[in-house]
C-alpha atoms as a PDB file:
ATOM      1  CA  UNK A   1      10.083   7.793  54.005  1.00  0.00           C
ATOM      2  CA  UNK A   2      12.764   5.606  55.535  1.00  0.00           C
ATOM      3  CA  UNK A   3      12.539   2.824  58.321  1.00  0.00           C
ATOM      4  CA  UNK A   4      14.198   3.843  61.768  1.00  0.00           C
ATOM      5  CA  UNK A   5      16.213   1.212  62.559  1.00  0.00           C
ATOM      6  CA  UNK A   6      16.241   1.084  66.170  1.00  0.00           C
ATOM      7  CA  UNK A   7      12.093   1.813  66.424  1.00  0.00           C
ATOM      8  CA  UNK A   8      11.041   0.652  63.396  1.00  0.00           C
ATOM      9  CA  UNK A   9       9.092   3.588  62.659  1.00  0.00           C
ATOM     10  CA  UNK A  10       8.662   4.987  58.910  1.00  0.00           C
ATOM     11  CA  UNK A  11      10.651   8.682  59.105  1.00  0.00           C
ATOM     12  CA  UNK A  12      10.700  11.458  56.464  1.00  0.00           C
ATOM     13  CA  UNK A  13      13.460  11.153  54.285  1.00  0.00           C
ATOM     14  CA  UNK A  14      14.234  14.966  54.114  1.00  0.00           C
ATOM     15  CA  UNK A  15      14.761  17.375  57.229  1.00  0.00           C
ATOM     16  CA  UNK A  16      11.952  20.171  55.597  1.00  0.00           C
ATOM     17  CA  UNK A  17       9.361  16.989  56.150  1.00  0.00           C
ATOM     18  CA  UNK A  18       9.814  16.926  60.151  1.00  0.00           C
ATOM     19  CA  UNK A  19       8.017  19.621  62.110  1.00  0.00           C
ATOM     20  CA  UNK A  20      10.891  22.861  63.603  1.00  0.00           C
ATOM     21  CA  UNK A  21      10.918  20.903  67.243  1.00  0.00           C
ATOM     22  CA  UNK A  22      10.696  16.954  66.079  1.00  0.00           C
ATOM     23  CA  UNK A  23      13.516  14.627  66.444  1.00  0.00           C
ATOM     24  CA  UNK A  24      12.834  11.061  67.036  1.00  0.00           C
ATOM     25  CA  UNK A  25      12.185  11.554  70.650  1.00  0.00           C
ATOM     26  CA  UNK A  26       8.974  13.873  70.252  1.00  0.00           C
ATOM     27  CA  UNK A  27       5.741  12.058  69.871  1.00  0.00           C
ATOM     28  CA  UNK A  28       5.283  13.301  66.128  1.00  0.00           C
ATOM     29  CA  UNK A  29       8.098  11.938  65.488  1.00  0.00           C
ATOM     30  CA  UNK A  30       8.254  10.120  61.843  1.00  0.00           C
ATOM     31  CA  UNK A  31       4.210   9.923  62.055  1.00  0.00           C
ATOM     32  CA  UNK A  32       3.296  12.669  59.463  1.00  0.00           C
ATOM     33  CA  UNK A  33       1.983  14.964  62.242  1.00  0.00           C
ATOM     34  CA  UNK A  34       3.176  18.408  63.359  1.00  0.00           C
ATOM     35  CA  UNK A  35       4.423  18.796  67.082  1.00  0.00           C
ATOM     36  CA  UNK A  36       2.199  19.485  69.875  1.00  0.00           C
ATOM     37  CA  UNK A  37       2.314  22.940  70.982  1.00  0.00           C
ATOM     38  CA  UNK A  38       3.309  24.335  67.315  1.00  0.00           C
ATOM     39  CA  UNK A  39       2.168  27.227  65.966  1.00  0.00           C
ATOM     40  CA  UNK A  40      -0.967  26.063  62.957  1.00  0.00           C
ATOM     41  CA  UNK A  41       0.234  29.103  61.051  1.00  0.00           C
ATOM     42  CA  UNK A  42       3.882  27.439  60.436  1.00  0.00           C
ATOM     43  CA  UNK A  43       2.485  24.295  59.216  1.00  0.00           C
ATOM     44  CA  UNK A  44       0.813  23.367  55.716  1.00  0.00           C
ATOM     45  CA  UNK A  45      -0.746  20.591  54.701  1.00  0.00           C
ATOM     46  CA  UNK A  46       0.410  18.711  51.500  1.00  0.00           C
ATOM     47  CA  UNK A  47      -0.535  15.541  49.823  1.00  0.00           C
ATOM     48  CA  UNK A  48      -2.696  12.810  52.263  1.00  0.00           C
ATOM     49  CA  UNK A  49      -1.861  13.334  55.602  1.00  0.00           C
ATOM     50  CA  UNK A  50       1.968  14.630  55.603  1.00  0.00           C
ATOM     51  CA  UNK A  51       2.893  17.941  57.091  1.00  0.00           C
ATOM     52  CA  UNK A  52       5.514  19.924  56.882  1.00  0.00           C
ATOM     53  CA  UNK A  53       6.594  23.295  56.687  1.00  0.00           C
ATOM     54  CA  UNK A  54       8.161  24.489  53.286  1.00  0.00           C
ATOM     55  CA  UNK A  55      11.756  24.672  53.264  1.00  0.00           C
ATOM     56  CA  UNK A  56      13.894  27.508  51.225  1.00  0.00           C
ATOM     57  CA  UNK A  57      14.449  25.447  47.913  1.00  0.00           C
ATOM     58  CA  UNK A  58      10.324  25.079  48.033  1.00  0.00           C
ATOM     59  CA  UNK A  59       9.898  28.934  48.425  1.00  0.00           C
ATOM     60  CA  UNK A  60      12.477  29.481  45.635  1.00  0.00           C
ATOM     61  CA  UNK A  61      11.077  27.359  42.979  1.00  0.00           C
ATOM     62  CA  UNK A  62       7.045  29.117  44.114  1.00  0.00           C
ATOM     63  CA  UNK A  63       8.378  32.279  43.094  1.00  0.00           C
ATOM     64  CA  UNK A  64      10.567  30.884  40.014  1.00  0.00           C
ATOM     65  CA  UNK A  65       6.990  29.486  38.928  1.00  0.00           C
ATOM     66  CA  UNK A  66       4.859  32.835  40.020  1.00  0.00           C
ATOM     67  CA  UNK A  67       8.127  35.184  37.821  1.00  0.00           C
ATOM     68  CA  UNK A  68       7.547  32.301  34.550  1.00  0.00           C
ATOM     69  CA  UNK A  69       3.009  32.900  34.828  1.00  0.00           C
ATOM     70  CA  UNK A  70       3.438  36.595  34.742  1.00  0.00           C
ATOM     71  CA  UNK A  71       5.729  36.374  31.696  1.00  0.00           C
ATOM     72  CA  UNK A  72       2.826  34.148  30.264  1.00  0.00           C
ATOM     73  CA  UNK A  73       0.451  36.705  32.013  1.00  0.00           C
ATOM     74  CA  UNK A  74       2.259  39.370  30.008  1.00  0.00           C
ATOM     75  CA  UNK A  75       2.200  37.347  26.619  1.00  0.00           C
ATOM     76  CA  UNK A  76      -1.290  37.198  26.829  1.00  0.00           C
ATOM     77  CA  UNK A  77      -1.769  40.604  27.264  1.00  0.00           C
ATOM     78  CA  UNK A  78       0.191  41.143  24.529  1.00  0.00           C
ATOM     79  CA  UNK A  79      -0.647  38.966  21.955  1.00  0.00           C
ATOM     80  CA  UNK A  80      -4.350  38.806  22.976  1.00  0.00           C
ATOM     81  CA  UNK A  81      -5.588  39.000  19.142  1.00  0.00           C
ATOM     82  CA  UNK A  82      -3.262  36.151  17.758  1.00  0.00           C
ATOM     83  CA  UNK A  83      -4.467  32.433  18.147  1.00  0.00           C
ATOM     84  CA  UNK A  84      -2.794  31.123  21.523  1.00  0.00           C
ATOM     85  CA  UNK A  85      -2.357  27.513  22.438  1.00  0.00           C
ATOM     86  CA  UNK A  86      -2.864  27.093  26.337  1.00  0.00           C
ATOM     87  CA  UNK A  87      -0.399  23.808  25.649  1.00  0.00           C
ATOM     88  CA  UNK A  88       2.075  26.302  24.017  1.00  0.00           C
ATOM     89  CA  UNK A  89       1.840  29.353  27.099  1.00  0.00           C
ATOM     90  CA  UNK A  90       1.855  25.744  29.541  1.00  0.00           C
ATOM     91  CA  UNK A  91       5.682  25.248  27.592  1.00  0.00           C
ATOM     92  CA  UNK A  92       6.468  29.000  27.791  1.00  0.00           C
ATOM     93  CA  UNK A  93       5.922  28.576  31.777  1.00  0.00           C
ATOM     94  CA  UNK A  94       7.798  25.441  31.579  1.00  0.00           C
ATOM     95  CA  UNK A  95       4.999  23.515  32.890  1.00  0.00           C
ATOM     96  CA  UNK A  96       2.519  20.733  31.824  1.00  0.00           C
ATOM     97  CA  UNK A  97      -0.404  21.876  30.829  1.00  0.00           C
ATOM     98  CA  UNK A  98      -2.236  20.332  33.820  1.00  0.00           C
ATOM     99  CA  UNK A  99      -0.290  21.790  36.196  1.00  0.00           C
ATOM    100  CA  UNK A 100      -0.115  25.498  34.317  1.00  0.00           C
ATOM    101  CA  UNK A 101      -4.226  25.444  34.328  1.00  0.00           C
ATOM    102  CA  UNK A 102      -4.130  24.847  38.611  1.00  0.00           C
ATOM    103  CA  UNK A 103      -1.192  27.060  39.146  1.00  0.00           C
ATOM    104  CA  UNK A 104      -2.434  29.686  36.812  1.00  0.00           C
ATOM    105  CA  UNK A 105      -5.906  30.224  38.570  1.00  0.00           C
ATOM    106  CA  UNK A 106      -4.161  29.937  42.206  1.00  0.00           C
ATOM    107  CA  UNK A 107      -2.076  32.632  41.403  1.00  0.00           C
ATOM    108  CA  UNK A 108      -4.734  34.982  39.390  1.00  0.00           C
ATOM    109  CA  UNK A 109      -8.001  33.724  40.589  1.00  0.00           C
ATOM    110  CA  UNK A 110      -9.127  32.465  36.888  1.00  0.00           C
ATOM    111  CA  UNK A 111      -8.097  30.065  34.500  1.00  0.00           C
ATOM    112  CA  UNK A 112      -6.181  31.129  31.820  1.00  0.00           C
ATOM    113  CA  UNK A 113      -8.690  31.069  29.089  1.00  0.00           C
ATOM    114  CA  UNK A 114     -10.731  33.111  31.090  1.00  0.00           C
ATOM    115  CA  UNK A 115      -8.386  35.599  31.279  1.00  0.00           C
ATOM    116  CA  UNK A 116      -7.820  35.932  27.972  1.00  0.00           C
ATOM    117  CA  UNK A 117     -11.353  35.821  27.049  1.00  0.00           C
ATOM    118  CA  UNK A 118     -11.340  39.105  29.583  1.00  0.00           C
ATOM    119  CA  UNK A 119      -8.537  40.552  27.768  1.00  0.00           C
ATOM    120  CA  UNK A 120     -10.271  40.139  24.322  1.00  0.00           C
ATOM    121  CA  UNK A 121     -13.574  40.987  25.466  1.00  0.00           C
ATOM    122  CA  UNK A 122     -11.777  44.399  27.071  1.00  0.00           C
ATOM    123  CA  UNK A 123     -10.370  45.459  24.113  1.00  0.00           C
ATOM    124  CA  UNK A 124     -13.787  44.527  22.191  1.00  0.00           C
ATOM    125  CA  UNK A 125     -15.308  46.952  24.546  1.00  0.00           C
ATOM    126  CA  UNK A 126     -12.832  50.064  23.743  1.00  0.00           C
ATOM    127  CA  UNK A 127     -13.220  48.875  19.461  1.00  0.00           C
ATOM    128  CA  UNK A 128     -17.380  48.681  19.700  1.00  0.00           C
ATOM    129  CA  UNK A 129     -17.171  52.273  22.038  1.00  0.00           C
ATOM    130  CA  UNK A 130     -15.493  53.599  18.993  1.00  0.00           C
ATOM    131  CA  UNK A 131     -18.292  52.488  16.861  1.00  0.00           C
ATOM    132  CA  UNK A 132     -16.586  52.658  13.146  1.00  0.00           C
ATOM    133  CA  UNK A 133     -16.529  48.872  13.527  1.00  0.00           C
ATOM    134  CA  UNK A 134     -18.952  46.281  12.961  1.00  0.00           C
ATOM    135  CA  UNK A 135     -19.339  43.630  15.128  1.00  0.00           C
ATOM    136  CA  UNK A 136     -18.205  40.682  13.592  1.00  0.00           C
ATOM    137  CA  UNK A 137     -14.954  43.147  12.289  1.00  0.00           C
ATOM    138  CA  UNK A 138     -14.472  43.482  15.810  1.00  0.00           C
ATOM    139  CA  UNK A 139     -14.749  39.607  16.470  1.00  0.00           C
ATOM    140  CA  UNK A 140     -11.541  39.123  14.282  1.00  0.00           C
ATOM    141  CA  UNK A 141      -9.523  42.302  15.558  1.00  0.00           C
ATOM    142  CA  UNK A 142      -9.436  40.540  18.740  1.00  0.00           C
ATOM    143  CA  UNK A 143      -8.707  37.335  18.275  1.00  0.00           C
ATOM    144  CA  UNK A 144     -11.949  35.441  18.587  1.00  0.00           C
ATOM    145  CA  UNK A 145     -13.081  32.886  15.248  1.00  0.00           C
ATOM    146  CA  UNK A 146     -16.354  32.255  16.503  1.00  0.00           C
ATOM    147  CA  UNK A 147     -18.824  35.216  15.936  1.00  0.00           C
ATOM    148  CA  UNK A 148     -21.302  33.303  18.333  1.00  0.00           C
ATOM    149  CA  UNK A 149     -19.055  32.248  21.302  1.00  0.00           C
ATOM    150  CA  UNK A 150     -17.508  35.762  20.636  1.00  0.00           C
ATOM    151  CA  UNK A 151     -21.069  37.249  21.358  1.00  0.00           C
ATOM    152  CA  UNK A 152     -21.960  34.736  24.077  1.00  0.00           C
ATOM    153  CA  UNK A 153     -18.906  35.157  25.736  1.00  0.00           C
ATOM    154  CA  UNK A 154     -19.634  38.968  25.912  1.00  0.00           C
ATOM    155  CA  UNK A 155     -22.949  39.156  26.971  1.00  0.00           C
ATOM    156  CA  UNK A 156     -21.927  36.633  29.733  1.00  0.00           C
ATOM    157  CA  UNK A 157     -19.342  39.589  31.256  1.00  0.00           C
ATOM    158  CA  UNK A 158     -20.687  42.823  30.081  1.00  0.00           C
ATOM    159  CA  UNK A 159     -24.327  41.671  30.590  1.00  0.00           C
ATOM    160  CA  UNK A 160     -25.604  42.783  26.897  1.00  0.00           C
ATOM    161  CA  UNK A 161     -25.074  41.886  23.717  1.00  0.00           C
ATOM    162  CA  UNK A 162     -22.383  43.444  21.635  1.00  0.00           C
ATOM    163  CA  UNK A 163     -24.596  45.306  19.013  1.00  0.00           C
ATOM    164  CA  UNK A 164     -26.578  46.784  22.288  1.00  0.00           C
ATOM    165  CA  UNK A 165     -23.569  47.873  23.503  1.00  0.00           C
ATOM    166  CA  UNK A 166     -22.125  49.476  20.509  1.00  0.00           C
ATOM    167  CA  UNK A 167     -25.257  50.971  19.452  1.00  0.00           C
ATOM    168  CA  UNK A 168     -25.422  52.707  23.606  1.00  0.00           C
ATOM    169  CA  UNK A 169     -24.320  56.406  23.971  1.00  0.00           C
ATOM    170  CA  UNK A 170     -20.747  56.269  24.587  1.00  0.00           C
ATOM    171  CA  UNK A 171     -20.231  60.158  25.272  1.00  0.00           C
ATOM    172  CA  UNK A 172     -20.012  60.150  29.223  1.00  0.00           C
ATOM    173  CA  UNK A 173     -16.638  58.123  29.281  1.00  0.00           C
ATOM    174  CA  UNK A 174     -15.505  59.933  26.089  1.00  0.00           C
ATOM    175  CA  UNK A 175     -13.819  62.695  28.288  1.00  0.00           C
ATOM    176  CA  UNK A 176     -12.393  60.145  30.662  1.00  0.00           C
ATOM    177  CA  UNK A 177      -8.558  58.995  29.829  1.00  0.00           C
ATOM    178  CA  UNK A 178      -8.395  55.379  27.950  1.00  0.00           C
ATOM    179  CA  UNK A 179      -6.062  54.265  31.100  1.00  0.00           C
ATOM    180  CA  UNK A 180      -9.265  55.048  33.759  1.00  0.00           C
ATOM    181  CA  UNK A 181     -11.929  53.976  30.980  1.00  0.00           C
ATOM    182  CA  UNK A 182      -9.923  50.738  30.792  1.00  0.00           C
ATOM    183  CA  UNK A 183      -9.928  50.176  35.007  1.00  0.00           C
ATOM    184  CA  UNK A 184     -13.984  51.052  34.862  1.00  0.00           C
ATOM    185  CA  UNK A 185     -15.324  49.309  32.135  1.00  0.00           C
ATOM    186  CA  UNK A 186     -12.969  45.995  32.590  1.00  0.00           C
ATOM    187  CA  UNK A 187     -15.654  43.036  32.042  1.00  0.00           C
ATOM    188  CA  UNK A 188     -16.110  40.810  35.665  1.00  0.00           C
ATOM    189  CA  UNK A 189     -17.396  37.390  35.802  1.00  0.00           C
ATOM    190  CA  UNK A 190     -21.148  37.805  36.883  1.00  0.00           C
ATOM    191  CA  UNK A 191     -22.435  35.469  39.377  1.00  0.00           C
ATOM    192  CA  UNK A 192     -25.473  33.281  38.621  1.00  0.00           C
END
């Protein structure tokens, strides 16, 4: 913010901080509120009690950021079974690791070790369904170290423990293609 010198009032130092219609005759002028009469839609609230609208190099950088959490996205999906650092996937995004947690579950709805955890538990699913695997073999093929968060962390999506679920009849989604199996039996978060 800079001082007008003729009013004395604090101004924003960029043009994308002013409202479309303010200049320093309008009564928002330099105050940190949008114009009378604008459209709510066309303004955004950011940090404290400054508004402004989000100029082209904002809009840019948003989808620079959304392009570098899919390629993390797609990592994860990938390399779901090998030991990933969310500090590491943070760097790959080029982002701290604060910042990669909030802009992570913004954009995807869950934080990123959530979403792995869904990944692994997914796959888990498809490995117990085959049933030549024990459980705890299964732990390891996926990625997980833990045999009890492993199993906690599965009954907590699927809703039963893994040995209940590998030891259930598999043979009415046998016929059905892995790609529609995969859409119908993906775990979701179970409300309280």
């Amino acid at each position: 913010m800079l001082m007008n010198a003729t009013s004395g009032v604090y101004e924003p130092a960029c043009r994308h901080m002013r409202g479309p219609d303010e200049d320093a005759a309008s009564p928002g002028a330099g105050k940190g509120r949008p114009v009378p009469g604008q459209p709510e839609e066309q303004v955004r609230r950011t940090r404290g009690t400054l508004w402004h609208r989000p100029c082209e190099a904002e809009r840019v950088t948003a989808l620079e950021d959304l392009r570098r959490l899919r390629r993390v996205r797609d990592r994860m999906d990938r390399e779901y079974a090998e030991p990933l650092d969310m500090t590491e996937l943070a760097r790959d995004a080029l982002m701290s690791p604060g910042h990669f947690q909030r802009s992570f579950r913004k954009a995807f709805g869950e934080t990123p070790y959530s979403y792995l955890m869904t990944r692994r538990i997914e796959r888990a699913k498809a490995l117990l369904r085959r049933g030549d695997l024990s459980v705890t073999e299964v732990c390891l093929a996926v990625g997980c170290t833990s045999l009890g968060s492993f199993s906690s962390r599965f009954t907590e999506l699927v809703g039963e423990s893994p040995s209940a679920y590998r030891a259930r009849d598999h043979e009415e989604t046998a016929a059905v293609p892995p790609c529609v199996a995969r859409r119908l039996t993906r775990p979701r978060r179970r409300p309280y």
